[in-house]
PDB file of N, CA and C in Angstrom:
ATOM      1  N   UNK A   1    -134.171  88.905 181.186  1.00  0.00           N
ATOM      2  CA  UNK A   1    -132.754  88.789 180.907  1.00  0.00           C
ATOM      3  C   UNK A   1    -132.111  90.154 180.690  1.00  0.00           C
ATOM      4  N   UNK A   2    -133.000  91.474 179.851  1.00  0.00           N
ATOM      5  CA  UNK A   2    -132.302  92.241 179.293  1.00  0.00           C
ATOM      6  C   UNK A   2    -131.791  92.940 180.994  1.00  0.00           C
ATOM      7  N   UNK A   3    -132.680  92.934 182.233  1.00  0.00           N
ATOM      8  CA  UNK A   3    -132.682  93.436 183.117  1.00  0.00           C
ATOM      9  C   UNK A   3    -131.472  93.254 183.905  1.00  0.00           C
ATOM     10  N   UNK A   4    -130.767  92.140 183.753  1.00  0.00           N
ATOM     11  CA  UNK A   4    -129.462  91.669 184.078  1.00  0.00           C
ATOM     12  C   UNK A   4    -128.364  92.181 183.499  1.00  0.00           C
ATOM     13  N   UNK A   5    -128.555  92.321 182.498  1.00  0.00           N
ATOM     14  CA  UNK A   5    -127.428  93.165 181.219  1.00  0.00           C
ATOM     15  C   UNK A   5    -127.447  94.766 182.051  1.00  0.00           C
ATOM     16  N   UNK A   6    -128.876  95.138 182.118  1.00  0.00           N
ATOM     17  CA  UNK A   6    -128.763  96.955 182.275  1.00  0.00           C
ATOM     18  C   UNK A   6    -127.703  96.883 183.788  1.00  0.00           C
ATOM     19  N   UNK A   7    -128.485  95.947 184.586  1.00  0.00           N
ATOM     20  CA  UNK A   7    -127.957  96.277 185.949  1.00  0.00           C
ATOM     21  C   UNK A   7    -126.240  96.084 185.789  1.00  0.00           C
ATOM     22  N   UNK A   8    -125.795  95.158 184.861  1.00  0.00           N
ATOM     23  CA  UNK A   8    -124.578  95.056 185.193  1.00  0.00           C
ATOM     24  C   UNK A   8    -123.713  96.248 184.402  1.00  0.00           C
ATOM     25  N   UNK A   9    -124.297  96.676 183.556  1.00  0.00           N
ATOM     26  CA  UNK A   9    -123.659  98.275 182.557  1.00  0.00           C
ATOM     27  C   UNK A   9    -123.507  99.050 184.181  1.00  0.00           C
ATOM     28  N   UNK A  10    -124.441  99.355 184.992  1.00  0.00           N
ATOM     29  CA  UNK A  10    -124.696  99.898 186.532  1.00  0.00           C
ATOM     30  C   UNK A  10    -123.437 100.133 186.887  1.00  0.00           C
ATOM     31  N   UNK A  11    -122.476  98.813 186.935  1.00  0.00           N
ATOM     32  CA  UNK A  11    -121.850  98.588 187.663  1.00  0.00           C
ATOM     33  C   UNK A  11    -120.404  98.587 187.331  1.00  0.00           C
ATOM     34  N   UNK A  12    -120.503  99.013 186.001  1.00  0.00           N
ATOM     35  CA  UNK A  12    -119.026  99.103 185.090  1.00  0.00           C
ATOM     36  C   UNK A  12    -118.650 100.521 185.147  1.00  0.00           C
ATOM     37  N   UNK A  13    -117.620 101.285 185.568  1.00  0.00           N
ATOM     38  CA  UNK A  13    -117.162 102.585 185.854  1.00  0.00           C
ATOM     39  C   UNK A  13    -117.795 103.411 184.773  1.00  0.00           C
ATOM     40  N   UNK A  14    -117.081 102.642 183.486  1.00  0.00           N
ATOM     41  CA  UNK A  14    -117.123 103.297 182.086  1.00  0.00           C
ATOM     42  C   UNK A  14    -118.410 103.370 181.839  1.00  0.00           C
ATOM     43  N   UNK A  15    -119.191 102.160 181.695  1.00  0.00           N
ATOM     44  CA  UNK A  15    -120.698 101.915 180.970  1.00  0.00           C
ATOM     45  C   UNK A  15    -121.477 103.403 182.093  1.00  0.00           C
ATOM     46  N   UNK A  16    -121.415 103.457 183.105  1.00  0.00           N
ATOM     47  CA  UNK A  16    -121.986 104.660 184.121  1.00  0.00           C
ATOM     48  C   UNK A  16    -121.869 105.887 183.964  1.00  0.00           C
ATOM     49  N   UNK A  17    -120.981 106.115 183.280  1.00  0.00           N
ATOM     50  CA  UNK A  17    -120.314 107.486 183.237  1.00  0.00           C
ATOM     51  C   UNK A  17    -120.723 107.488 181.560  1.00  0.00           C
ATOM     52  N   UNK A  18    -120.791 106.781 181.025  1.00  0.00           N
ATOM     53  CA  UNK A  18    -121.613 107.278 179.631  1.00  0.00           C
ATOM     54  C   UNK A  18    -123.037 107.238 179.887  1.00  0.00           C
ATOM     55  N   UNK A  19    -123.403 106.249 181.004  1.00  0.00           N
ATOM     56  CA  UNK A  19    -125.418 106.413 181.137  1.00  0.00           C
ATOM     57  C   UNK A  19    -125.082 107.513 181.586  1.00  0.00           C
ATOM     58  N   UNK A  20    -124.699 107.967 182.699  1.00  0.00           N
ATOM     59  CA  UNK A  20    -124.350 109.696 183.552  1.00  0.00           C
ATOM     60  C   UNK A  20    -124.381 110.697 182.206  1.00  0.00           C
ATOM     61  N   UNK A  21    -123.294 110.928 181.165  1.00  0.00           N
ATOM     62  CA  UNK A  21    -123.457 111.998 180.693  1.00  0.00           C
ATOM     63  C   UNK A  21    -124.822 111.746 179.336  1.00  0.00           C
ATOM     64  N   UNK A  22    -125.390 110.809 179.355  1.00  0.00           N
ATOM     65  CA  UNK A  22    -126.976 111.037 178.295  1.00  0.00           C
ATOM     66  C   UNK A  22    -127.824 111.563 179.410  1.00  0.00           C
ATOM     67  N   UNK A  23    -127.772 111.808 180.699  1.00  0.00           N
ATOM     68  CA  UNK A  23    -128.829 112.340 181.323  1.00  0.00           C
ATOM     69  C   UNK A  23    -129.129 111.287 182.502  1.00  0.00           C
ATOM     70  N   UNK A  24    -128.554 109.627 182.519  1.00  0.00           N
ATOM     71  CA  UNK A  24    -129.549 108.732 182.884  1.00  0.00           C
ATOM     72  C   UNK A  24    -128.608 108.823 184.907  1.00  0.00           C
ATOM     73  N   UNK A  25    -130.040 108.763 185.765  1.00  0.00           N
ATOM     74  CA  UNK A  25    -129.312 108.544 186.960  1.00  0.00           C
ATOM     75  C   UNK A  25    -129.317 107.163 187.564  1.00  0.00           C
ATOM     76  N   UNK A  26    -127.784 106.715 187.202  1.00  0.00           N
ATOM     77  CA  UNK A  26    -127.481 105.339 187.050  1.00  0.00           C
ATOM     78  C   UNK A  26    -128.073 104.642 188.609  1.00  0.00           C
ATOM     79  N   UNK A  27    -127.488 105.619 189.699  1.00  0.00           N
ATOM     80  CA  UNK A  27    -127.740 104.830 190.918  1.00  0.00           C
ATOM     81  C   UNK A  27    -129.589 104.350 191.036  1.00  0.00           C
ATOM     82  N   UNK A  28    -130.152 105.245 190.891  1.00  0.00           N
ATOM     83  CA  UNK A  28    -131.791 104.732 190.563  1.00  0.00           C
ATOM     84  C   UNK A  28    -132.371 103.868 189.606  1.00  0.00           C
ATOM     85  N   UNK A  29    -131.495 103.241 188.316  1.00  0.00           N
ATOM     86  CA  UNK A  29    -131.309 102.005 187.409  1.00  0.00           C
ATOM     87  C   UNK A  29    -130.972 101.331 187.839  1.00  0.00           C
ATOM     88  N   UNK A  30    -129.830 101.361 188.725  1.00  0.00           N
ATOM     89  CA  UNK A  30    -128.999  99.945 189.795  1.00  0.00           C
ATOM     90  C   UNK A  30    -130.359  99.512 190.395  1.00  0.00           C
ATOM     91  N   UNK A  31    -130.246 100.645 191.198  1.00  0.00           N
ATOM     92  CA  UNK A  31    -131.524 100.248 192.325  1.00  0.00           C
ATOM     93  C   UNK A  31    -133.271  99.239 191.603  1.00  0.00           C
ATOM     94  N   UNK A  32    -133.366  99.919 190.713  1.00  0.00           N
ATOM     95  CA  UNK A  32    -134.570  99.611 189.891  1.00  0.00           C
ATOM     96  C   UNK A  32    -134.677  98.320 189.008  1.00  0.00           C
ATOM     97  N   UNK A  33    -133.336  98.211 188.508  1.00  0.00           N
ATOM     98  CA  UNK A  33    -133.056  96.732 188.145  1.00  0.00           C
ATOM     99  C   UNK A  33    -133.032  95.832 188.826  1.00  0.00           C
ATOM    100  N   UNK A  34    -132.394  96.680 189.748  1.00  0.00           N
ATOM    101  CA  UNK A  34    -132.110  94.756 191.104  1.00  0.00           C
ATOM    102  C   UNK A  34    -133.427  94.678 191.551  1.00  0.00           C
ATOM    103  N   UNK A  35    -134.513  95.332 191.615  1.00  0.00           N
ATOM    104  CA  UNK A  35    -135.318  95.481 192.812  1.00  0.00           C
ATOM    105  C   UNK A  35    -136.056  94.432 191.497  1.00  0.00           C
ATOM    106  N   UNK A  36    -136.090  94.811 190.096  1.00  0.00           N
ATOM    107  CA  UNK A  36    -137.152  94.043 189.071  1.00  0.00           C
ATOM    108  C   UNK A  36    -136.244  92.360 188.903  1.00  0.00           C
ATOM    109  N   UNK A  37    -134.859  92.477 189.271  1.00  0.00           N
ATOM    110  CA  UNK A  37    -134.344  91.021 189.169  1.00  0.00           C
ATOM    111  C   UNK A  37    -135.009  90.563 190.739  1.00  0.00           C
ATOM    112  N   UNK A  38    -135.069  91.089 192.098  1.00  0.00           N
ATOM    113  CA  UNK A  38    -135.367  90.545 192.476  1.00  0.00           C
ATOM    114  C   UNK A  38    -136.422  90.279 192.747  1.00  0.00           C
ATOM    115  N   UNK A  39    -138.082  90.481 191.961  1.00  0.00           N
ATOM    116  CA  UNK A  39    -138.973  90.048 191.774  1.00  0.00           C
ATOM    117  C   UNK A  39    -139.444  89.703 190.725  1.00  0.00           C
ATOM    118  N   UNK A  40    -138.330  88.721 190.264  1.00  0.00           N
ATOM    119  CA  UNK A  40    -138.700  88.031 188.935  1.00  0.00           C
ATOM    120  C   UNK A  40    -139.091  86.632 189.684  1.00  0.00           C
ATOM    121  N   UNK A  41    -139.815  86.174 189.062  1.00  0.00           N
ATOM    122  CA  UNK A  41    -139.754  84.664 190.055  1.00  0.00           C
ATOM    123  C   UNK A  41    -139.216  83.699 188.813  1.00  0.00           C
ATOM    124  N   UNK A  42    -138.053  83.104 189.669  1.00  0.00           N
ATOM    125  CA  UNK A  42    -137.711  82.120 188.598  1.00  0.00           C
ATOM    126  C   UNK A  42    -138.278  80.815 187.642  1.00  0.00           C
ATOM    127  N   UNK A  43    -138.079  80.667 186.814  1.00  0.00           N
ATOM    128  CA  UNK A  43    -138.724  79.229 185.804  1.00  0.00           C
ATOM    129  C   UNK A  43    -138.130  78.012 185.992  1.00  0.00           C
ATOM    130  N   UNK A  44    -138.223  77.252 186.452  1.00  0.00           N
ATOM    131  CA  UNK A  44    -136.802  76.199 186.196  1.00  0.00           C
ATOM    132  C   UNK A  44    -137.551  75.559 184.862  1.00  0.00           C
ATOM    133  N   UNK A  45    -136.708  75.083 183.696  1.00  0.00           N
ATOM    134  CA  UNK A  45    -136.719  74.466 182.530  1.00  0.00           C
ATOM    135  C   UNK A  45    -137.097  73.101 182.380  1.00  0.00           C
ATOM    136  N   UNK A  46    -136.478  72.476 184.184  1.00  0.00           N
ATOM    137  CA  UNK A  46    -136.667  71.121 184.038  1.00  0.00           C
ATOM    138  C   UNK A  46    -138.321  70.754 184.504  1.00  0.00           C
ATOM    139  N   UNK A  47    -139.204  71.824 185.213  1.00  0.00           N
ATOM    140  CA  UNK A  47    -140.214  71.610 185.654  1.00  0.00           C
ATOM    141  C   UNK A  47    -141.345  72.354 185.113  1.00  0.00           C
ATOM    142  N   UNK A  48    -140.656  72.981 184.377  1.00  0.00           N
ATOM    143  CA  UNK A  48    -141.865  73.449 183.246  1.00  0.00           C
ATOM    144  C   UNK A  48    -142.152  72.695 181.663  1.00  0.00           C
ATOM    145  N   UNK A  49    -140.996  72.095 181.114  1.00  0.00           N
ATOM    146  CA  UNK A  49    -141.075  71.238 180.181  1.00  0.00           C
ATOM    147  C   UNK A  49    -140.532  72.240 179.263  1.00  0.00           C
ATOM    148  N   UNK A  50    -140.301  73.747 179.198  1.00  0.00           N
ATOM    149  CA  UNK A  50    -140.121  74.330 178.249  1.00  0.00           C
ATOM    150  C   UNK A  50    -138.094  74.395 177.886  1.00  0.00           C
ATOM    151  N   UNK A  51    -138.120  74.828 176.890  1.00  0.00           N
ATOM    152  CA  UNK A  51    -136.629  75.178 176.338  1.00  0.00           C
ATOM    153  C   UNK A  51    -136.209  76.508 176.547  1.00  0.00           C
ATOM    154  N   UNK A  52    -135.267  77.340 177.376  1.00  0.00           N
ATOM    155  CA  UNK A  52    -134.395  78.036 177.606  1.00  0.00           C
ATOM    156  C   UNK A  52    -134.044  78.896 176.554  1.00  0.00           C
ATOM    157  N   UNK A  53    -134.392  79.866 175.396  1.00  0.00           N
ATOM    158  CA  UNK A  53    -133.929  80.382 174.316  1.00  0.00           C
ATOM    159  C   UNK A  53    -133.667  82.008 174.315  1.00  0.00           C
ATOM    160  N   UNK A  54    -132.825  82.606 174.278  1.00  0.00           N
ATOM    161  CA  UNK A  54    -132.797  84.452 173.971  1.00  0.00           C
ATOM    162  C   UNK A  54    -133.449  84.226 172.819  1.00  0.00           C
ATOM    163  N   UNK A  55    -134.352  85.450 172.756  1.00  0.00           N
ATOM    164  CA  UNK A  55    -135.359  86.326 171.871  1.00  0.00           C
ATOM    165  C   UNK A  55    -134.142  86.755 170.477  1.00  0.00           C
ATOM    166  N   UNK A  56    -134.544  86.628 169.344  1.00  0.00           N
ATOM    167  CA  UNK A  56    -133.824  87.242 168.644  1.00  0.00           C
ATOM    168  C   UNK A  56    -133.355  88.613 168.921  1.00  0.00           C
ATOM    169  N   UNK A  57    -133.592  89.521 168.927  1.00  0.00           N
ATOM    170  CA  UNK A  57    -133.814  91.084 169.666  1.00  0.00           C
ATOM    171  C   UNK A  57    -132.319  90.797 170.879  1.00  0.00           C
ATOM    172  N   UNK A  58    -132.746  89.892 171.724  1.00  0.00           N
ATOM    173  CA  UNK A  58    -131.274  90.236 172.654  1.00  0.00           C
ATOM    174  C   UNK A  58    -130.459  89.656 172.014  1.00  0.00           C
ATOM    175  N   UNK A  59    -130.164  88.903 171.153  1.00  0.00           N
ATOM    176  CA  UNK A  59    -129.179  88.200 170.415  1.00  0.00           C
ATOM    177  C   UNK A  59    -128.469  88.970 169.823  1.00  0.00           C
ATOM    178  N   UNK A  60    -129.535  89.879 168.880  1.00  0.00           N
ATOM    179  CA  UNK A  60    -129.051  91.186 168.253  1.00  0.00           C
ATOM    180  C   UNK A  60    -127.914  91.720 168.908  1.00  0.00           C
ATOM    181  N   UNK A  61    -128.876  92.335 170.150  1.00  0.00           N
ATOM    182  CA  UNK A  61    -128.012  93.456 171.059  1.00  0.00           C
ATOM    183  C   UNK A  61    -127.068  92.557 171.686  1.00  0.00           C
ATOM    184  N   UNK A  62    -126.419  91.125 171.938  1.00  0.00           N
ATOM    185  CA  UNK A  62    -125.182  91.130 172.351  1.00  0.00           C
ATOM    186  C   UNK A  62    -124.412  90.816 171.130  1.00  0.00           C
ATOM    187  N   UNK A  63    -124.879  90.705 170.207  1.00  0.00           N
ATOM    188  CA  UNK A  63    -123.687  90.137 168.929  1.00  0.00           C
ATOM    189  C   UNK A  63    -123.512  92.113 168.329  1.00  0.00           C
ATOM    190  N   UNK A  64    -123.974  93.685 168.548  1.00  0.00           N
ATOM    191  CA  UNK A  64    -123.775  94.574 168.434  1.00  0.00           C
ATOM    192  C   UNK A  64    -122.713  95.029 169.386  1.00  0.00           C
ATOM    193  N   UNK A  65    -123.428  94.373 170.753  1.00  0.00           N
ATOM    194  CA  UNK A  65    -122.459  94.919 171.973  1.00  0.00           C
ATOM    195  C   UNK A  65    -120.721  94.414 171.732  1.00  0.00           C
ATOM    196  N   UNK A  66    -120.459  93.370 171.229  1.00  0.00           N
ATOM    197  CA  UNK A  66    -119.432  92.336 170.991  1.00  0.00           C
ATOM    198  C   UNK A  66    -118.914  93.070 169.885  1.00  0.00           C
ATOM    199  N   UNK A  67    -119.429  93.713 168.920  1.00  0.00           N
ATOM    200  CA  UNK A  67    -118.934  94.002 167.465  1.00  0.00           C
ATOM    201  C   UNK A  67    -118.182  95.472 168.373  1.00  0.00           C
ATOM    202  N   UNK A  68    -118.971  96.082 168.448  1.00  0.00           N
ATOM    203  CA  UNK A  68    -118.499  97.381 169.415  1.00  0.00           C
ATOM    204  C   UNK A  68    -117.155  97.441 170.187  1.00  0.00           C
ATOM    205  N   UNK A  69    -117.300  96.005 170.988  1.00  0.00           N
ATOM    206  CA  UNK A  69    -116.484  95.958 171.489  1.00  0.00           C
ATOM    207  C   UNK A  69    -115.148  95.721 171.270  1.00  0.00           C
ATOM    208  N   UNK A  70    -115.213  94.991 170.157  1.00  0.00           N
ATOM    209  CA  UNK A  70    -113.814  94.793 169.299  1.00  0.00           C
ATOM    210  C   UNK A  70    -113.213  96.195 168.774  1.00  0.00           C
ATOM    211  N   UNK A  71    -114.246  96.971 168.227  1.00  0.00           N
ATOM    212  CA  UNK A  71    -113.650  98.026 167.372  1.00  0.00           C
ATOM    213  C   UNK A  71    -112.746  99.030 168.679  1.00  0.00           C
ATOM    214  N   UNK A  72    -113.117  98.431 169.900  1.00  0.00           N
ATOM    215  CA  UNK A  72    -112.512  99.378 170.517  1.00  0.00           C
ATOM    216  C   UNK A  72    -111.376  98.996 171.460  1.00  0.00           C
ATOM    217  N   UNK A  73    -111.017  97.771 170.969  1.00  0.00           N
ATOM    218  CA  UNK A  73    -109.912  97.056 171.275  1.00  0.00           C
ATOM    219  C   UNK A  73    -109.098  97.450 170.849  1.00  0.00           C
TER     220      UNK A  73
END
């Protein structure tokens, strides 16, 4: 999941240009994310019997990302 989040920061002008100035070279994260989304092999929920849940840990990081985001509203 978190791999979906990075790739889409990738793709936001702003979120790029802050990975750009920490050092990070975004176009090789684009590339590297999609390439790990597209060899994820999917689960379906209904044929595995299991329940669908985020990890506490990413829960964290979108209820931080969200707090963030307000303050800068």
């Amino acid at each position: 999941m978190i791999e979906h989040l990075v790739h889409a920061l990738t793709r936001v002008p702003e979120a790029a240009q802050i990975l750009e100035s920490r050092g990070v070279h975004v176009m090789a994260l684009r590339r590297e994310s999609a390439a790990v989304i597209a060899n994820d092999l999917p689960i379906s929920p209904a044929h595995s019997g299991a329940q669908v849940k985020a990890s506490s840990d990413f829960d964290a990081v979108l209820h931080l990302a969200a707090a963030n985001a307000r303050l800068r509203s």
